[in-house]
Protein backbone atom coordinates (compact mmCIF):
# COMPACT_ATOMS: atom_id res chain seq x y z
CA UNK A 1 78.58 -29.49 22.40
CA UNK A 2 77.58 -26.11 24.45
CA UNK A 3 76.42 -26.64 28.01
CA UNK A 4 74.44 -23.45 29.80
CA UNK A 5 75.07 -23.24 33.44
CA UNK A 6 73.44 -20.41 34.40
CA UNK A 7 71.65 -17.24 33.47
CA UNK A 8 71.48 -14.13 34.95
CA UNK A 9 70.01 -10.96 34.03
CA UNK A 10 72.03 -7.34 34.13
CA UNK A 11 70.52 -4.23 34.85
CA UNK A 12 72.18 -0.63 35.15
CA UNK A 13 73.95 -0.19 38.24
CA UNK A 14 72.31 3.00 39.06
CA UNK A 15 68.84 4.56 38.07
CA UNK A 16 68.27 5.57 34.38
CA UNK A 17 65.83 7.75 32.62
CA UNK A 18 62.63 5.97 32.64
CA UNK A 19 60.94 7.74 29.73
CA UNK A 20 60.59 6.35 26.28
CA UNK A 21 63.03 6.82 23.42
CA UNK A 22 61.36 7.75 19.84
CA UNK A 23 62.85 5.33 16.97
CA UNK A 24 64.35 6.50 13.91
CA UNK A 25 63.22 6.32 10.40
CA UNK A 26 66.19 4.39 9.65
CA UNK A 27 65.75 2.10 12.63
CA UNK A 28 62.57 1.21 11.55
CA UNK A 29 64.00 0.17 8.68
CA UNK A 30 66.23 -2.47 10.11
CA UNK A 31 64.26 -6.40 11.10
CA UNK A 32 62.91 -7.79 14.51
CA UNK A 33 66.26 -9.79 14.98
CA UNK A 34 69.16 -9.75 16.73
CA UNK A 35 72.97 -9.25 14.60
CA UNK A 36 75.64 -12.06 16.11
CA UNK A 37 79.10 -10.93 16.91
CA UNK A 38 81.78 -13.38 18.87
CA UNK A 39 85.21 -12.83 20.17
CA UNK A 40 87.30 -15.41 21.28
CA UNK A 41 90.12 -15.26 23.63
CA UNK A 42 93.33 -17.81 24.23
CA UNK A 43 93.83 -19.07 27.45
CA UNK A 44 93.91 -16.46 30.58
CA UNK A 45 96.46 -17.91 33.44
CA UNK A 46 95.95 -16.64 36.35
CA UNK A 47 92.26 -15.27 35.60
CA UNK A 48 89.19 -18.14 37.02
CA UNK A 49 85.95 -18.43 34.63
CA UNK A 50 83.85 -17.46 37.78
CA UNK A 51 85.84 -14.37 38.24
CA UNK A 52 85.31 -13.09 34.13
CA UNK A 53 81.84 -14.02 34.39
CA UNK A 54 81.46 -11.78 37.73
CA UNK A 55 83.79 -9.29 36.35
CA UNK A 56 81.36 -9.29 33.04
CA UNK A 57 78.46 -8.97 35.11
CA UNK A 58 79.83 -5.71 37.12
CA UNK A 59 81.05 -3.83 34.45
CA UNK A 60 78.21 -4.82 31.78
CA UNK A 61 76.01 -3.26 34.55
CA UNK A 62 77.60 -0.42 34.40
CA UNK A 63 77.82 0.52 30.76
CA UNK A 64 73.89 0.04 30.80
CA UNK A 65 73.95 2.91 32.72
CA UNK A 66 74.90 5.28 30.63
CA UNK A 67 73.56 2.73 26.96
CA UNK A 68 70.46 2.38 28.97
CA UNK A 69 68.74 2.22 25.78
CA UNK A 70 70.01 -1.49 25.70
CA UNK A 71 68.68 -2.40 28.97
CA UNK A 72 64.95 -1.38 27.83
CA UNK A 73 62.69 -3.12 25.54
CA UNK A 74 61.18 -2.27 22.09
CA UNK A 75 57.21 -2.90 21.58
CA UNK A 76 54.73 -1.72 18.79
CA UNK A 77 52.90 1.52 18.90
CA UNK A 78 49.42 0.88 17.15
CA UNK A 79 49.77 -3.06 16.75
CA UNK A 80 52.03 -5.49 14.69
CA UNK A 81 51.15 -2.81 11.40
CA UNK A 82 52.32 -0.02 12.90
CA UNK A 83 55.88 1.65 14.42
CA UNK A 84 58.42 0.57 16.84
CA UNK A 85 59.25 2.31 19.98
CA UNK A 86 61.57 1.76 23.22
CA UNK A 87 60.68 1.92 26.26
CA UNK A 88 63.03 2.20 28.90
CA UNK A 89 62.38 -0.02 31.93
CA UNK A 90 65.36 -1.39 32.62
CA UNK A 91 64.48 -4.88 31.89
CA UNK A 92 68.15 -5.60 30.93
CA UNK A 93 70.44 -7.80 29.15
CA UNK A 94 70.92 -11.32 29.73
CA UNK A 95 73.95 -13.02 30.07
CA UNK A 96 74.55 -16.66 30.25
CA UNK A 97 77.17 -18.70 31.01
CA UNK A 98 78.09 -21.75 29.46
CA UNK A 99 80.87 -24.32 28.59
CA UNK A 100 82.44 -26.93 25.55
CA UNK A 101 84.40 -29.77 25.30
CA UNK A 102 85.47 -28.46 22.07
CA UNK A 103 88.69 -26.51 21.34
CA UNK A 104 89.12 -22.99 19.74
CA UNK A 105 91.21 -25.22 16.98
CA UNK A 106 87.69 -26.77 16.08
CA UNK A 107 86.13 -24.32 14.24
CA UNK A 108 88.69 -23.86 11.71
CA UNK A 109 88.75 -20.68 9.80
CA UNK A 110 85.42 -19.38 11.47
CA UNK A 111 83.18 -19.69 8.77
CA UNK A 112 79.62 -19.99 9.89
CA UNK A 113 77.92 -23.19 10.77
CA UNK A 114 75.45 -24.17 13.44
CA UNK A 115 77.92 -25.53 15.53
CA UNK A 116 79.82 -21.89 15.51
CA UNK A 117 76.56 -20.08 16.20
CA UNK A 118 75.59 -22.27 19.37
CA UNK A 119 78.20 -19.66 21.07
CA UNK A 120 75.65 -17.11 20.67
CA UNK A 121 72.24 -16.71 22.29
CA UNK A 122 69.40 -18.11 20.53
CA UNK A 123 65.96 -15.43 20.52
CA UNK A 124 62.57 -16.86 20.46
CA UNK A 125 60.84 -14.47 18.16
CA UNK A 126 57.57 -16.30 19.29
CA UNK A 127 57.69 -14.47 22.41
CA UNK A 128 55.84 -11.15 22.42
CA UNK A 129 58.30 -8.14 20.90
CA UNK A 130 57.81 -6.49 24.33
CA UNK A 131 59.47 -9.12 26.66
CA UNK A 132 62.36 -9.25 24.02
CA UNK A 133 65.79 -8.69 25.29
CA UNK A 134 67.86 -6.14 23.33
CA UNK A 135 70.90 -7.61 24.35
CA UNK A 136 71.99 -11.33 24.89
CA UNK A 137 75.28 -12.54 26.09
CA UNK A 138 76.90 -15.55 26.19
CA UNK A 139 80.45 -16.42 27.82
CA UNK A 140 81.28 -19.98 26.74
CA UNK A 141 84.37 -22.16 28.27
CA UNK A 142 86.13 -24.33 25.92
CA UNK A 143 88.45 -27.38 27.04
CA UNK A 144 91.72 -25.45 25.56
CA UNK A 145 91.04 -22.71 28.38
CA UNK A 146 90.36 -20.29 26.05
CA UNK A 147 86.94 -18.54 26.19
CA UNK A 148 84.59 -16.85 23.40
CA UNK A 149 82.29 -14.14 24.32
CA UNK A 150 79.03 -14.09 21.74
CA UNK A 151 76.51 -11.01 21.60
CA UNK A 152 73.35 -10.75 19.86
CA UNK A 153 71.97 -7.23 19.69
CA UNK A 154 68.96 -5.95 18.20
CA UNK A 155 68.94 -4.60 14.52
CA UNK A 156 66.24 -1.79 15.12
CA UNK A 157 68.29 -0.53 18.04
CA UNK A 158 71.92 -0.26 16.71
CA UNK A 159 74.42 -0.48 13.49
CA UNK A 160 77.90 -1.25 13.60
CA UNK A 161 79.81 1.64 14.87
CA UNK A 162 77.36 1.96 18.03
CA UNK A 163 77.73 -1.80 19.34
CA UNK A 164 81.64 -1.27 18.47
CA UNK A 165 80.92 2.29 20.87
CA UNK A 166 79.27 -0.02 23.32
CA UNK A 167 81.63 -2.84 23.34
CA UNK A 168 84.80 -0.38 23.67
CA UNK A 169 82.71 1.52 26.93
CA UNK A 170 82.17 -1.94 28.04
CA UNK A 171 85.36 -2.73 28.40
CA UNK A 172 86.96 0.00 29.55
CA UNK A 173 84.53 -0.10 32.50
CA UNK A 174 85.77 -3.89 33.32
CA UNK A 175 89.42 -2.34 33.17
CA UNK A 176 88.52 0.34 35.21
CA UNK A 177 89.49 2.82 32.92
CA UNK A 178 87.97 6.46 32.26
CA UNK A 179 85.60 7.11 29.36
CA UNK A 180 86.00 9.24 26.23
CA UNK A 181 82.69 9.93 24.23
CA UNK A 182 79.62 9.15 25.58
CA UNK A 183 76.94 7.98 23.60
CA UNK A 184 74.55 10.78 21.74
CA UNK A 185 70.83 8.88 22.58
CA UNK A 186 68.78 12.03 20.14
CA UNK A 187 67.05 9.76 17.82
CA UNK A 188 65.11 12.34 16.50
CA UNK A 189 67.74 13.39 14.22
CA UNK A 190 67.26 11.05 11.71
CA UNK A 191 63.19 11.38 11.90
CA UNK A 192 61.36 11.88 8.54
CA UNK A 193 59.84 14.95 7.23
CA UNK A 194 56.29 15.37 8.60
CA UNK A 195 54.64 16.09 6.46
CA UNK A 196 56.60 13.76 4.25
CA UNK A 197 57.69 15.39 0.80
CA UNK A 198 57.09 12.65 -2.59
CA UNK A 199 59.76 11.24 -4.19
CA UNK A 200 62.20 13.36 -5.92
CA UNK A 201 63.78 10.22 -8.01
CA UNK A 202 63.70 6.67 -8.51
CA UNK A 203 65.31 4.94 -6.02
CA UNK A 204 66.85 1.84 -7.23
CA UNK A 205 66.89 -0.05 -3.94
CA UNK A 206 63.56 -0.12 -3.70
CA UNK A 207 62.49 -1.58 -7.20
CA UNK A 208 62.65 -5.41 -7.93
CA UNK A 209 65.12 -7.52 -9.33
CA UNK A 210 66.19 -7.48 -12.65
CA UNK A 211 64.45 -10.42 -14.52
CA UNK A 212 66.74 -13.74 -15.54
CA UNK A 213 66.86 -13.02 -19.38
CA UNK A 214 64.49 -15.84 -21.01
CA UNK A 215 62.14 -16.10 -18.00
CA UNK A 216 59.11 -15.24 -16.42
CA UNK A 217 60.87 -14.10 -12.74
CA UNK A 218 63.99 -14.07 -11.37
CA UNK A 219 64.24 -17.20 -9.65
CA UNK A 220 67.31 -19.09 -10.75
CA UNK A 221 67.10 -23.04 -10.45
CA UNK A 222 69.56 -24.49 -8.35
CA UNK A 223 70.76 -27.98 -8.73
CA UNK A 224 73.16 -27.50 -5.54
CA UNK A 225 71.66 -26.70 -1.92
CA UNK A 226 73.53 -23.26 -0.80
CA UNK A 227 76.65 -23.37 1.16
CA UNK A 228 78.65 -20.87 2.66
CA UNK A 229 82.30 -19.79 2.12
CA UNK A 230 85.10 -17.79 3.45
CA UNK A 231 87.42 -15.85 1.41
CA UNK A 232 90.71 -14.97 2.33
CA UNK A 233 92.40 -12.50 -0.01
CA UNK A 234 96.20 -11.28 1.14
CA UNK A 235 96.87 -7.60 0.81
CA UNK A 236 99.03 -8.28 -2.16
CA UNK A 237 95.59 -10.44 -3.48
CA UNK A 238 93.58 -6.84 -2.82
CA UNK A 239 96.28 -4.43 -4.14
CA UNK A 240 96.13 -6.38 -7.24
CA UNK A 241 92.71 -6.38 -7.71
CA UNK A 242 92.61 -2.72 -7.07
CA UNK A 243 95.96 -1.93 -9.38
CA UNK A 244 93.72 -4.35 -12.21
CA UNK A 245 90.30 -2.47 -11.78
CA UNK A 246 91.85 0.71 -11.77
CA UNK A 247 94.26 0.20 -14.86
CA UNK A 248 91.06 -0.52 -17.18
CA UNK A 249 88.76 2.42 -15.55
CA UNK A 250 88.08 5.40 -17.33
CA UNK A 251 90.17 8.97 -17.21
CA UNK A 252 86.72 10.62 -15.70
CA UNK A 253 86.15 7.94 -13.13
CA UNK A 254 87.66 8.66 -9.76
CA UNK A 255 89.98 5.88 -8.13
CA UNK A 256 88.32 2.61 -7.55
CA UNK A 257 88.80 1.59 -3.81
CA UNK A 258 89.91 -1.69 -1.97
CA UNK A 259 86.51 -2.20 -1.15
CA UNK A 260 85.12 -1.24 -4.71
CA UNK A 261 87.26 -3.41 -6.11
CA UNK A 262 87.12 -6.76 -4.22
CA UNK A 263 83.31 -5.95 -4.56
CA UNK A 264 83.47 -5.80 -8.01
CA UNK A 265 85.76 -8.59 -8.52
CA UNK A 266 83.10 -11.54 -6.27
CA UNK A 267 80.17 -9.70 -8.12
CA UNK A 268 82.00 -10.68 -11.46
CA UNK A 269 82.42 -13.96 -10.10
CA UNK A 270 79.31 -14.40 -9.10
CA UNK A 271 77.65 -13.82 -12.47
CA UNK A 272 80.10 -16.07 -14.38
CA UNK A 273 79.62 -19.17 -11.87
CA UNK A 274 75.86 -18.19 -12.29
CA UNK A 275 76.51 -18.70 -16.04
CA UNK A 276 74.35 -15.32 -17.16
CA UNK A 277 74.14 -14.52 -20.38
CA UNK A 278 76.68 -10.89 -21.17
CA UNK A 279 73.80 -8.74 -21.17
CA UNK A 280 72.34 -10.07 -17.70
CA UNK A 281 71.17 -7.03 -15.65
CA UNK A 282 72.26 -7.52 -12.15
CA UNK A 283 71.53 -5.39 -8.73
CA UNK A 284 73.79 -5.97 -5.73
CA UNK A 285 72.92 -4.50 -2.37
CA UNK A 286 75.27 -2.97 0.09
CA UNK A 287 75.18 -0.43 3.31
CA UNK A 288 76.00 3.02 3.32
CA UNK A 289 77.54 5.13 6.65
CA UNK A 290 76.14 8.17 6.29
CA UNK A 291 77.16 9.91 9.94
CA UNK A 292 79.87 11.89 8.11
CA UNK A 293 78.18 12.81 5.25
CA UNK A 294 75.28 14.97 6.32
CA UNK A 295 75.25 18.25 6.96
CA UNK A 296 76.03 18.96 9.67
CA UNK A 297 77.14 15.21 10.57
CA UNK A 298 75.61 13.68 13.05
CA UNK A 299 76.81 14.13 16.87
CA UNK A 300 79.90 12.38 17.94
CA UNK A 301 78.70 9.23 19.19
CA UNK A 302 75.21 9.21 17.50
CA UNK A 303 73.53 5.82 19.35
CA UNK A 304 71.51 3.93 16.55
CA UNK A 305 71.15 3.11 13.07
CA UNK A 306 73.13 5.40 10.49
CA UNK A 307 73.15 3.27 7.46
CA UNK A 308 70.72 3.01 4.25
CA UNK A 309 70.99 0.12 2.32
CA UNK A 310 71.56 1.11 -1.42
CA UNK A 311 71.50 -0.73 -4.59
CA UNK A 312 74.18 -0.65 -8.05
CA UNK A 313 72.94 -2.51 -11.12
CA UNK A 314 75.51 -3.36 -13.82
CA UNK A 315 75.22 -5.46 -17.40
């Protein structure tokens, strides 16, 4: 069971651009919710829990300064139909502080249940989009000594590599050590053509599922209520899969990857504990980092969303 003990909000350390910050095409893409992320740590001798939290607080105020996007608050330009945009007030993060009588031991292999996301901070999407905190912290004590630290961060504001950018400044700040890149805030980069230009193909991602051979839609019935499941594949597990998929591939086809091929391997699996008939049309969805492969690439440190969800459909 998770306890709160306190709350406190964190705003930059020193004064921050006050002007609004236009949102991407590709963040407006991405939902009004917040992406969990937790860390946990063993036990720290010689380090109290009211010392991390005040050493969390410090340095967290700090890296706001200079990610002050994070300490602002998103809101809707022409009512809930129309665009997102930031505005930078400085609102801040929250962070919250919190402990357990269970154990790190407890939650096993990590796979998600509710009792593994209490270590993260809950949103009320109820409350208006404007008084919305981009960032939510939460420091949790557990008996063992050990500690997790769970973030929830907004979807329209960042993808993976920028809250890994973030969390890196972050804590070099609490070690007091200098920093390397500093974050790129243009959003404007990734803005769509105005006018915009019609479509110059068919985009798979964006037409429906295939249809469940025999049926009307593509609803499959389930007898079984959905569960979720952790896989843990060795590297000798992946190098075989990849050494398999690439064995059978054609001359013309280039390598298949790790990814590609542990990809290819669950989708298989998928479809066969499914029981679809061979010539079953499937679609599965995956993101796409495309920093690196415009041209030019985006800015060293690019702060927001560079992904596109795409689609591959197989038989």
């Amino acid at each position: 069971m998770v306890v709160l003990k306190n709350s406190y909000t964190v705003r930059p350390a020193e004064p921050t651009p006050s002007s609004g910050i236009c949102m991407s095409d590709c963040d407006q893409d991405k939902p009004i919710t917040h992406a969990p992320l937790i860390c946990f740590y063993g036990s720290l001798p010689g380090l109290s829990f009211a010392s991390i939290i005040e050493t969390l607080k410090i340095s967290l105020s700090k890296a706001l300064v200079c990610f002050y996007p994070l300490a602002g608050r998103l809101y809707w330009t022409t009512g809930n139909s129309g665009r997102v945009a930031l505005n930078c007030n400085s609102m801040g993060a929250r962070l919250y502080q919190a402990e357990s009588d269970a154990k790190i031991e407890d939650f096993g292999d990590f796979c998600p249940t509710p009792k593994l996301r209490s270590l993260v901070p809950s949103v009320d999407y109820s409350d208006p989009l404007d008084q919305l905190p981009l960032l939510l912290v939460q420091l949790t004590k557990f008996s063992c000594g050990g500690v997790s630290l769970g973030l929830a961060t907004s979807h329209i504001m960042i993808d993976g590599l920028s809250l890994s950018h973030f969390i890196s400044t972050w804590a070099k700040f609490a070690r007091g050590e200098p920093l390397d890149v500093l974050p790129f805030l243009d959003r404007t980069l990734l803005l769509a053509r105005d006018p915009p230009i019609p479509p110059q193909f068919n985009h798979d991602r964006f037409s429906p599922p295939p249809l469940l051979i025999g049926g009307s839609d593509n609803q499959e019935e389930r007898s079984k209520e959905t569960t979720v499941a952790m896989f843990h594949l060795s590297k000798t597990q992946v190098e075989k899969l990849k050494h398999m998929a690439n064995v059978s591939r054609a001359t013309n086809v280039q390598s298949y990857s790790r990814y590609e091929a542990v990809a290819g391997h669950l989708w298989r699996c998928t479809c066969n504990a499914r029981e679809h008939k061979n010539n079953q049309i499937t679609k599965l969805y995956f993101q796409v980092i495309f920093r690196n492969r415009m041209l030019p690439p985006l800015p060293q440190g690019y702060f927001g969303n560079a992904i596109l969800r795409i689609a591959a459909s197989i038989e």
